[in-house]
C-alpha atoms as a PDB file:
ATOM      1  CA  UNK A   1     173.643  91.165  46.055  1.00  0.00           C
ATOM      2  CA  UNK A   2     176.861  89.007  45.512  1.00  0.00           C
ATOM      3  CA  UNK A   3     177.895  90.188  49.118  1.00  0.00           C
ATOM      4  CA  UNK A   4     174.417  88.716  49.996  1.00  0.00           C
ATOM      5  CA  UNK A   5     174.670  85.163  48.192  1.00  0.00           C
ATOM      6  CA  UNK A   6     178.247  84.710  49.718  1.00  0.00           C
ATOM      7  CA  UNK A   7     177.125  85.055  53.324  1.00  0.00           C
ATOM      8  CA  UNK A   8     173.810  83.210  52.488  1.00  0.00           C
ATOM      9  CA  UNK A   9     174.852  79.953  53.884  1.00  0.00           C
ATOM     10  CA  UNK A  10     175.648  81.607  57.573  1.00  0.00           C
ATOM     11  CA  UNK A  11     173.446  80.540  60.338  1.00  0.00           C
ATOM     12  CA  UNK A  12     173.982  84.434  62.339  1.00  0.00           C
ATOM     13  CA  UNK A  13     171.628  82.732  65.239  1.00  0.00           C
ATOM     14  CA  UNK A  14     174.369  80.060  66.022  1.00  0.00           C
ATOM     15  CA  UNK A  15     177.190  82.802  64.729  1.00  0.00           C
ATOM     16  CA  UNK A  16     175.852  84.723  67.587  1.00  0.00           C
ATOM     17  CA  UNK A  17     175.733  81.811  70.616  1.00  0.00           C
ATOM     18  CA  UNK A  18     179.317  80.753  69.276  1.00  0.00           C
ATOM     19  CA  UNK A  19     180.421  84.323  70.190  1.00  0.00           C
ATOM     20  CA  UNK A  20     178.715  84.656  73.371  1.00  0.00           C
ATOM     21  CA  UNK A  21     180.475  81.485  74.419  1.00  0.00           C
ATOM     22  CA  UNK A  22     183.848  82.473  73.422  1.00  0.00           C
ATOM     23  CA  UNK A  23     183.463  85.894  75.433  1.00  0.00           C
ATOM     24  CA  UNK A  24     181.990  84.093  78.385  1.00  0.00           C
ATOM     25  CA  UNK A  25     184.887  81.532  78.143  1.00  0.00           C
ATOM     26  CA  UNK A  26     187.540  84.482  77.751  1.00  0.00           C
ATOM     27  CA  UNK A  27     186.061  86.144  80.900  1.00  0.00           C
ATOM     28  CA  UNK A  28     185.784  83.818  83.102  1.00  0.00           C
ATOM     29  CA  UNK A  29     189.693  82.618  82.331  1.00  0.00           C
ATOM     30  CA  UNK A  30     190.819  86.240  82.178  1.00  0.00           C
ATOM     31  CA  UNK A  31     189.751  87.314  86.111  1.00  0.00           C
ATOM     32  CA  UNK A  32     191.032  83.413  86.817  1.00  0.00           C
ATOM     33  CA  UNK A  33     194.143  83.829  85.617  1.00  0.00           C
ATOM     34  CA  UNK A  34     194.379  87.152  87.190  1.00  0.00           C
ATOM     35  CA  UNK A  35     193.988  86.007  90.206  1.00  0.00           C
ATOM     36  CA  UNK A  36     195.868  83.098  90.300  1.00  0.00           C
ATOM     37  CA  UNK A  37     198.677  84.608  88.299  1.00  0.00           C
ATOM     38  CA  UNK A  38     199.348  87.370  90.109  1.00  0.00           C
ATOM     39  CA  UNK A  39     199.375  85.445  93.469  1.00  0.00           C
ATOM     40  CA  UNK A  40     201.881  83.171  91.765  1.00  0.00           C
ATOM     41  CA  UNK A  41     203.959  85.515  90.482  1.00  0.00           C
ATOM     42  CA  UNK A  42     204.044  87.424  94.117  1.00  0.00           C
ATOM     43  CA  UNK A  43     205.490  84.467  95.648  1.00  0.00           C
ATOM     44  CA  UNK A  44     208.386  83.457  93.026  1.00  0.00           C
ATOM     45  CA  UNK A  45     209.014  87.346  93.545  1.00  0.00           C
ATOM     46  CA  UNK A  46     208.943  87.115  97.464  1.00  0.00           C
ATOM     47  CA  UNK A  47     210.757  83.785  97.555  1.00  0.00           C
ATOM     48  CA  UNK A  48     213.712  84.781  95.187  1.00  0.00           C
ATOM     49  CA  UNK A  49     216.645  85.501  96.997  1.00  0.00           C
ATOM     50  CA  UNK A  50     217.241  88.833  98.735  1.00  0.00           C
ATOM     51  CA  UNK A  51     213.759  89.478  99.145  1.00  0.00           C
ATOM     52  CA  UNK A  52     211.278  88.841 102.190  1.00  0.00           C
ATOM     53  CA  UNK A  53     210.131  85.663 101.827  1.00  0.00           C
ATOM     54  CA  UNK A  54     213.209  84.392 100.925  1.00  0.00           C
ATOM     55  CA  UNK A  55     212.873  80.661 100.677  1.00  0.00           C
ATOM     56  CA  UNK A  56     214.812  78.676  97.654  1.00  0.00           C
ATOM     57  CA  UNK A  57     213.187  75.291  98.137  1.00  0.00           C
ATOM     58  CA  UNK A  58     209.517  77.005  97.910  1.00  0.00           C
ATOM     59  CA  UNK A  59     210.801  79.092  95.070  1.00  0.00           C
ATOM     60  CA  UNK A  60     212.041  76.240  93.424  1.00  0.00           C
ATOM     61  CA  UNK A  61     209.036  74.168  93.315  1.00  0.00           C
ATOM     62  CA  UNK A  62     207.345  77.126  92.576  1.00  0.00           C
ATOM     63  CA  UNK A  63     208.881  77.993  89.731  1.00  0.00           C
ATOM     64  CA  UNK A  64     209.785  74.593  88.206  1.00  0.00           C
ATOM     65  CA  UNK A  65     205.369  74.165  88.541  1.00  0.00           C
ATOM     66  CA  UNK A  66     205.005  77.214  86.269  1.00  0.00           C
ATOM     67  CA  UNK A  67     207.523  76.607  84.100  1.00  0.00           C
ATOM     68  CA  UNK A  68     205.985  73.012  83.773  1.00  0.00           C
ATOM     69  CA  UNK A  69     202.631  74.136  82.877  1.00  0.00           C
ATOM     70  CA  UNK A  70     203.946  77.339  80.323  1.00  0.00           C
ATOM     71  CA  UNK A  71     205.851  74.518  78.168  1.00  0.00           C
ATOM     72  CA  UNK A  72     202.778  71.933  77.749  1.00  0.00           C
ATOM     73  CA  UNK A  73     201.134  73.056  74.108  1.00  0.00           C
ATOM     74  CA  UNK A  74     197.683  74.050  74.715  1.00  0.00           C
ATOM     75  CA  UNK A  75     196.002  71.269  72.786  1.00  0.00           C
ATOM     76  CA  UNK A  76     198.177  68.332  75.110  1.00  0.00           C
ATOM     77  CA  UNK A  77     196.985  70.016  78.331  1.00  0.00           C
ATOM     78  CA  UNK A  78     193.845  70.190  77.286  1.00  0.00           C
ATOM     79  CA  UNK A  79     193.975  66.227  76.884  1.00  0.00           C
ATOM     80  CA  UNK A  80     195.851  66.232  79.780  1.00  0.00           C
ATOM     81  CA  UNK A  81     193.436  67.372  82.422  1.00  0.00           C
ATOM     82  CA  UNK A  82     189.784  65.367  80.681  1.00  0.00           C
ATOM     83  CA  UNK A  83     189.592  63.153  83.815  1.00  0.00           C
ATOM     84  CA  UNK A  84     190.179  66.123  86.150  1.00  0.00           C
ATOM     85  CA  UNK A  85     187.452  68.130  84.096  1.00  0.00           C
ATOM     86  CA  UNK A  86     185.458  64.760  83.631  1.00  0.00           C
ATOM     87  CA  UNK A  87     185.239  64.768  87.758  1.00  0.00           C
ATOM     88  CA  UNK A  88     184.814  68.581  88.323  1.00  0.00           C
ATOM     89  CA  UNK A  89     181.806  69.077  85.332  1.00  0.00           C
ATOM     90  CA  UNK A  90     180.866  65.577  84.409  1.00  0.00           C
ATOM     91  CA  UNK A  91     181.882  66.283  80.810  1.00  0.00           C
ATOM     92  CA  UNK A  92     184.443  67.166  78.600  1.00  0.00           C
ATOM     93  CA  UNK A  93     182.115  68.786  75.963  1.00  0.00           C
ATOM     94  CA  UNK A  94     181.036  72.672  76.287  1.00  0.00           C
ATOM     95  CA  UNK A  95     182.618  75.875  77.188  1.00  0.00           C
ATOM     96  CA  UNK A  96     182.860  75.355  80.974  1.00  0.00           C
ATOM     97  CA  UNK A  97     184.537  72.005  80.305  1.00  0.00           C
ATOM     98  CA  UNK A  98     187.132  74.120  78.175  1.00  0.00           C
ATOM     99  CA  UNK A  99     187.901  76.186  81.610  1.00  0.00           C
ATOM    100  CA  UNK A 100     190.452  74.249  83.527  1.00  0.00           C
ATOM    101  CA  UNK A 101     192.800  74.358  80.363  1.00  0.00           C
ATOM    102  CA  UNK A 102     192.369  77.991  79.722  1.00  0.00           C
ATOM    103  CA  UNK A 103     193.399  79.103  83.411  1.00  0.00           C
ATOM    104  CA  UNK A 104     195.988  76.499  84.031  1.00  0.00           C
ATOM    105  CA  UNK A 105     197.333  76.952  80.653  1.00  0.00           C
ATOM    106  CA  UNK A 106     197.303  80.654  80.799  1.00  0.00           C
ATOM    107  CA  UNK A 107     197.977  81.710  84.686  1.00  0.00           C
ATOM    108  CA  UNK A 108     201.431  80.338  84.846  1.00  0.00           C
ATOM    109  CA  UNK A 109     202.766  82.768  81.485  1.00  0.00           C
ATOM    110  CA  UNK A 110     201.160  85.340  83.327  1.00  0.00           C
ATOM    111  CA  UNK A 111     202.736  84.601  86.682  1.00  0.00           C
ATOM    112  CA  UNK A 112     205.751  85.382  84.717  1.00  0.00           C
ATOM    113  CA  UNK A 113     204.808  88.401  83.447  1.00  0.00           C
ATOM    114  CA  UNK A 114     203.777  89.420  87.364  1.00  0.00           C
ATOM    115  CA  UNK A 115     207.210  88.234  88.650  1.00  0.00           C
ATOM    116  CA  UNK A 116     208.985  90.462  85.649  1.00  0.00           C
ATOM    117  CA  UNK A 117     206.886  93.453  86.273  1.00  0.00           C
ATOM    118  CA  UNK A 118     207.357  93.369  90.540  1.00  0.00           C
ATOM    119  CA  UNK A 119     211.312  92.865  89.656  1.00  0.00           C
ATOM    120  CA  UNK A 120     210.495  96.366  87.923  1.00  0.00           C
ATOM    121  CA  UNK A 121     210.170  98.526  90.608  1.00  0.00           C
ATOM    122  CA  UNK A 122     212.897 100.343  92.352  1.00  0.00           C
ATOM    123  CA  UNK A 123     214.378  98.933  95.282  1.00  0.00           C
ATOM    124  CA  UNK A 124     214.793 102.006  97.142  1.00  0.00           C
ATOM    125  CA  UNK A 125     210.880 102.330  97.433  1.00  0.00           C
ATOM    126  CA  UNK A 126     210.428  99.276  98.858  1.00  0.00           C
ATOM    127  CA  UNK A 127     212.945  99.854 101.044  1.00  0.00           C
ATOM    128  CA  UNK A 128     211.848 103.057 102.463  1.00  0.00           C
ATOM    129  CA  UNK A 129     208.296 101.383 103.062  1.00  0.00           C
ATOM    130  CA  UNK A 130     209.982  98.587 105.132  1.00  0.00           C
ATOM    131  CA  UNK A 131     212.106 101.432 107.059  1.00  0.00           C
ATOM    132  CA  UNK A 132     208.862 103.194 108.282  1.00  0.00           C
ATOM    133  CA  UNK A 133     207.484 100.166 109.740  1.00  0.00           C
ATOM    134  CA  UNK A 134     205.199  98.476 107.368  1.00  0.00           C
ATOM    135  CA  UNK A 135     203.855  95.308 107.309  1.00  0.00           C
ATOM    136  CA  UNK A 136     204.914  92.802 104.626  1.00  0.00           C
ATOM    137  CA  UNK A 137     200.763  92.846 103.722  1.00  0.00           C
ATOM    138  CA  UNK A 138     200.936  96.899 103.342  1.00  0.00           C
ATOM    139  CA  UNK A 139     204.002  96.414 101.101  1.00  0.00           C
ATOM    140  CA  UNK A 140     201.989  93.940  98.873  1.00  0.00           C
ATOM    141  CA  UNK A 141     199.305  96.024  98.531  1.00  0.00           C
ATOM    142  CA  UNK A 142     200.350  99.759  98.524  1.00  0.00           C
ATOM    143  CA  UNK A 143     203.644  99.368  97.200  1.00  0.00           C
ATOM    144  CA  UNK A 144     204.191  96.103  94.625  1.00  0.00           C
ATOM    145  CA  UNK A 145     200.590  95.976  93.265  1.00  0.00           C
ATOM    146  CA  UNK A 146     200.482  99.788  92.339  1.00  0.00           C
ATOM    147  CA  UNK A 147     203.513 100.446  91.385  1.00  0.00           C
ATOM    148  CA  UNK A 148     203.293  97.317  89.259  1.00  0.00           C
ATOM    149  CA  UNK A 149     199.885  97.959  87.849  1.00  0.00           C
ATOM    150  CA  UNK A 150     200.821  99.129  84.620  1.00  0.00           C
ATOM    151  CA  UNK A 151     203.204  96.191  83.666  1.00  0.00           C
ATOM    152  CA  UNK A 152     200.190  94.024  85.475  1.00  0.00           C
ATOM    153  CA  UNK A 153     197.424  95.424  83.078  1.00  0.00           C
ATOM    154  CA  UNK A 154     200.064  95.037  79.936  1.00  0.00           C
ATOM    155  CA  UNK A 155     200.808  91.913  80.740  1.00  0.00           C
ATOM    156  CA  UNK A 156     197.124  90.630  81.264  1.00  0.00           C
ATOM    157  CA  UNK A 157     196.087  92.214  78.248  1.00  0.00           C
ATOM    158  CA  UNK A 158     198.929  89.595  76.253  1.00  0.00           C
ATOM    159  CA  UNK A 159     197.357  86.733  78.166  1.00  0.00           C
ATOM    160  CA  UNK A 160     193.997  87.817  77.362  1.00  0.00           C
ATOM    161  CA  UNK A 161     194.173  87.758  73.464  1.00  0.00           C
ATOM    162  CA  UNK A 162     196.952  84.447  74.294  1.00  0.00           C
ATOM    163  CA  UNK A 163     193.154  83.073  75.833  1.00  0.00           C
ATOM    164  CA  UNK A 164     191.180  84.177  72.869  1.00  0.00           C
ATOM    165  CA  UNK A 165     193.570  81.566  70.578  1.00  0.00           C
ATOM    166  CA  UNK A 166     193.421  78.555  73.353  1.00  0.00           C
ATOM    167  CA  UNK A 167     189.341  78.865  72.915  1.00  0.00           C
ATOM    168  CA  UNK A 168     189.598  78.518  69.649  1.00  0.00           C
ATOM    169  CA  UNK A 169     191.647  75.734  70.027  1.00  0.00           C
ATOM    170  CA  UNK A 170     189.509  74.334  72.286  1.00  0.00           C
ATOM    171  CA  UNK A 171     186.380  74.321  70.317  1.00  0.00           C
ATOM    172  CA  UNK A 172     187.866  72.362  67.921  1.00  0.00           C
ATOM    173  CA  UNK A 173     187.302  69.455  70.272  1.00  0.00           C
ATOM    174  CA  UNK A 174     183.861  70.474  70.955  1.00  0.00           C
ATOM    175  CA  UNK A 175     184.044  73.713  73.528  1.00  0.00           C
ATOM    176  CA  UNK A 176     182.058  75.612  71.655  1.00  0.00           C
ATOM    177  CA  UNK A 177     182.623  78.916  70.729  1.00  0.00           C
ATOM    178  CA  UNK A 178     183.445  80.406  67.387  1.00  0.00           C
ATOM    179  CA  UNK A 179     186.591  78.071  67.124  1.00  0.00           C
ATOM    180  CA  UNK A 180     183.633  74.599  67.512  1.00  0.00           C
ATOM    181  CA  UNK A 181     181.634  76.951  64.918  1.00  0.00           C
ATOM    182  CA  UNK A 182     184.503  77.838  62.118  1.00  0.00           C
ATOM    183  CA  UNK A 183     185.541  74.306  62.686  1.00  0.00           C
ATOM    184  CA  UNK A 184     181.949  71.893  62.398  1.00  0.00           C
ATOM    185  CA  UNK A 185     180.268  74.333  60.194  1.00  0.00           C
ATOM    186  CA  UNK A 186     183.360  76.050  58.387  1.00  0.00           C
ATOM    187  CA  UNK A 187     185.805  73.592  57.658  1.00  0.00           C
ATOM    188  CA  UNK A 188     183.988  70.335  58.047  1.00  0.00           C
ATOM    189  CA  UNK A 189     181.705  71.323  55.863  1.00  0.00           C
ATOM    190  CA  UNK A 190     183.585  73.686  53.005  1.00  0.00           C
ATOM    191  CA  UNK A 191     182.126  76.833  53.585  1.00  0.00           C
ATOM    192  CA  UNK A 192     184.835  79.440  54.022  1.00  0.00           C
ATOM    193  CA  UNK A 193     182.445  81.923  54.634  1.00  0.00           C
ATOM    194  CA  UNK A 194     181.844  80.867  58.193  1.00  0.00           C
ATOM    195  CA  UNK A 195     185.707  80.476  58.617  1.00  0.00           C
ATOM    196  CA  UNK A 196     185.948  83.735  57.277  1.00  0.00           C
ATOM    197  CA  UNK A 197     183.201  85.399  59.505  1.00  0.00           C
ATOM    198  CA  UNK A 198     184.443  83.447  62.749  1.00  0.00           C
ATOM    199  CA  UNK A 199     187.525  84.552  61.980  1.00  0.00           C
ATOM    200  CA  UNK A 200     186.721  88.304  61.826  1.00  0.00           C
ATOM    201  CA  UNK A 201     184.471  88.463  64.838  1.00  0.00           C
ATOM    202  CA  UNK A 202     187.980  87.052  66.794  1.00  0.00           C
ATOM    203  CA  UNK A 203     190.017  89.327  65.886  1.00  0.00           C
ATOM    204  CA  UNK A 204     187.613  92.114  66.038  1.00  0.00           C
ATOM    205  CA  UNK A 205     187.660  90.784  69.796  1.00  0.00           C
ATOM    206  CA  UNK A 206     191.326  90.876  70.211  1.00  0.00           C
ATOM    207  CA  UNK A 207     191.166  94.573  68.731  1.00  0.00           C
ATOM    208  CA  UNK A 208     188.881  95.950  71.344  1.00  0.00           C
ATOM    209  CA  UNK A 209     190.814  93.668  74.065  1.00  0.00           C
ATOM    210  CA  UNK A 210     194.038  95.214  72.949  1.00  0.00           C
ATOM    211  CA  UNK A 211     192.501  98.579  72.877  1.00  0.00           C
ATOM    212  CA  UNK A 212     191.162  98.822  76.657  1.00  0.00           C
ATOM    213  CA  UNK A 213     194.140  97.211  77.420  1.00  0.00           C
ATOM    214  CA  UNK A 214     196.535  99.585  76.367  1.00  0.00           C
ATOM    215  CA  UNK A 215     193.947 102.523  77.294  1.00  0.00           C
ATOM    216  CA  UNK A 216     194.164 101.799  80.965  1.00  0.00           C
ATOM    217  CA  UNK A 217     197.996 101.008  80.897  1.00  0.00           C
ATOM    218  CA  UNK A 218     198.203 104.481  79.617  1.00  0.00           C
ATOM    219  CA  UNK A 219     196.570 106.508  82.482  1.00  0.00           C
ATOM    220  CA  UNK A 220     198.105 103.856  85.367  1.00  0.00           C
ATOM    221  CA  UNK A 221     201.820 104.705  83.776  1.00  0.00           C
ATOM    222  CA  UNK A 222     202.921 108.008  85.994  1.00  0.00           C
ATOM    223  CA  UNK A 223     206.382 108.038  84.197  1.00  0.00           C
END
């Protein structure tokens, strides 16, 4: 019964919603910054020198853009880019407003964690793919992508629970989610028990991200 009366106060309706919209704003930043971190991080690896698209100037600008963009703290971009969200979603309250942050905040750490992971893989490999005659597209995709997989899973499994803190960041000025929730009807209001609920169902999140995450770097790892 005391369990009861301490959780009385929770409205599990809007508990619910919040969830939904911090898994749907996860998601949709998570393939995002997939995408647009692994194409990133491909061309600071091809642009460094010694490699095939060896081009300083590009690799400069490239990397001095991500390196930009991994220093800004979460909360400043997010404050940052309200007139480019304003003009792209006509508002700067709800989850999809929250979605330029998350992938521009997140897909530059991860292009890192590409770059590192492609710098990873032997030489000689490459090398004996480029002797046999293959295309710098084939050696993209059927050498640096799987051999790099399992440092490319790993490392998108880090940015994924990274994500799960920036929403939660960014429904404290009114994304939504279950950081909006534990915030208005938490703190605001002095009822730790929706903190403390919120606060569960993320990290109950982050275990099953971290989970799946390591599962499949597990059985892509041949070594």
């Amino acid at each position: 019964m005391d369990n009861y009366h301490a959780f009385k106060d929770i409205d599990w309706q809007a508990m619910w919603e919040a969830t939904l919209q911090t898994l749907y704003m996860s998601g949709i930043s998570v393939v995002a910054t997939f995408v647009l971190g692994i194409f990133l991080g491909l061309i600071l690896f091809l642009t460094s020198p010694g490699n095939m698209w060896q081009n300083k100037p590009v690799n400069i600008v490239i990397s001095a853009i991500v390196n930009i963009f991994r220093s800004v703290p979460f909360i400043i971009l997010i404050v940052l880019l309200i007139p480019f969200t304003n003009i792209l979603f006509k508002t700067m309250i709800g989850e999809n407003a929250a979605l330029p942050a998350l992938i521009i905040g997140a897909a530059p750490f991860y292009a890192r964690m590409v770059e590192i992971g492609l710098r990873e893989i032997d030489k000689g490999v490459i090398e004996a793919a480029k002797s046999m005659g293959a295309t710098t597209g084939t050696i993209i995709f059927k050498v640096l992508l799987p051999e790099s997989m399992p440092a490319l899973v790993s490392g998108i499994t880090v940015t994924a629970i990274a994500l799960i803190s920036y929403t939660a960041m960014a429904g404290v000025i009114g994304a939504g989610g279950l950081g909006n929730l534990a915030y208005l009807q938490g703190f605001e209001q002095n009822r730790n028990d929706v903190t403390f609920v919120a606060t569960i169902i993320i990290l109950v999140i982050v275990f099953v991200i971290q989970f799946i995450g390591d599962a499949i770097t597990k059985k892509l790892d041949k070594r």
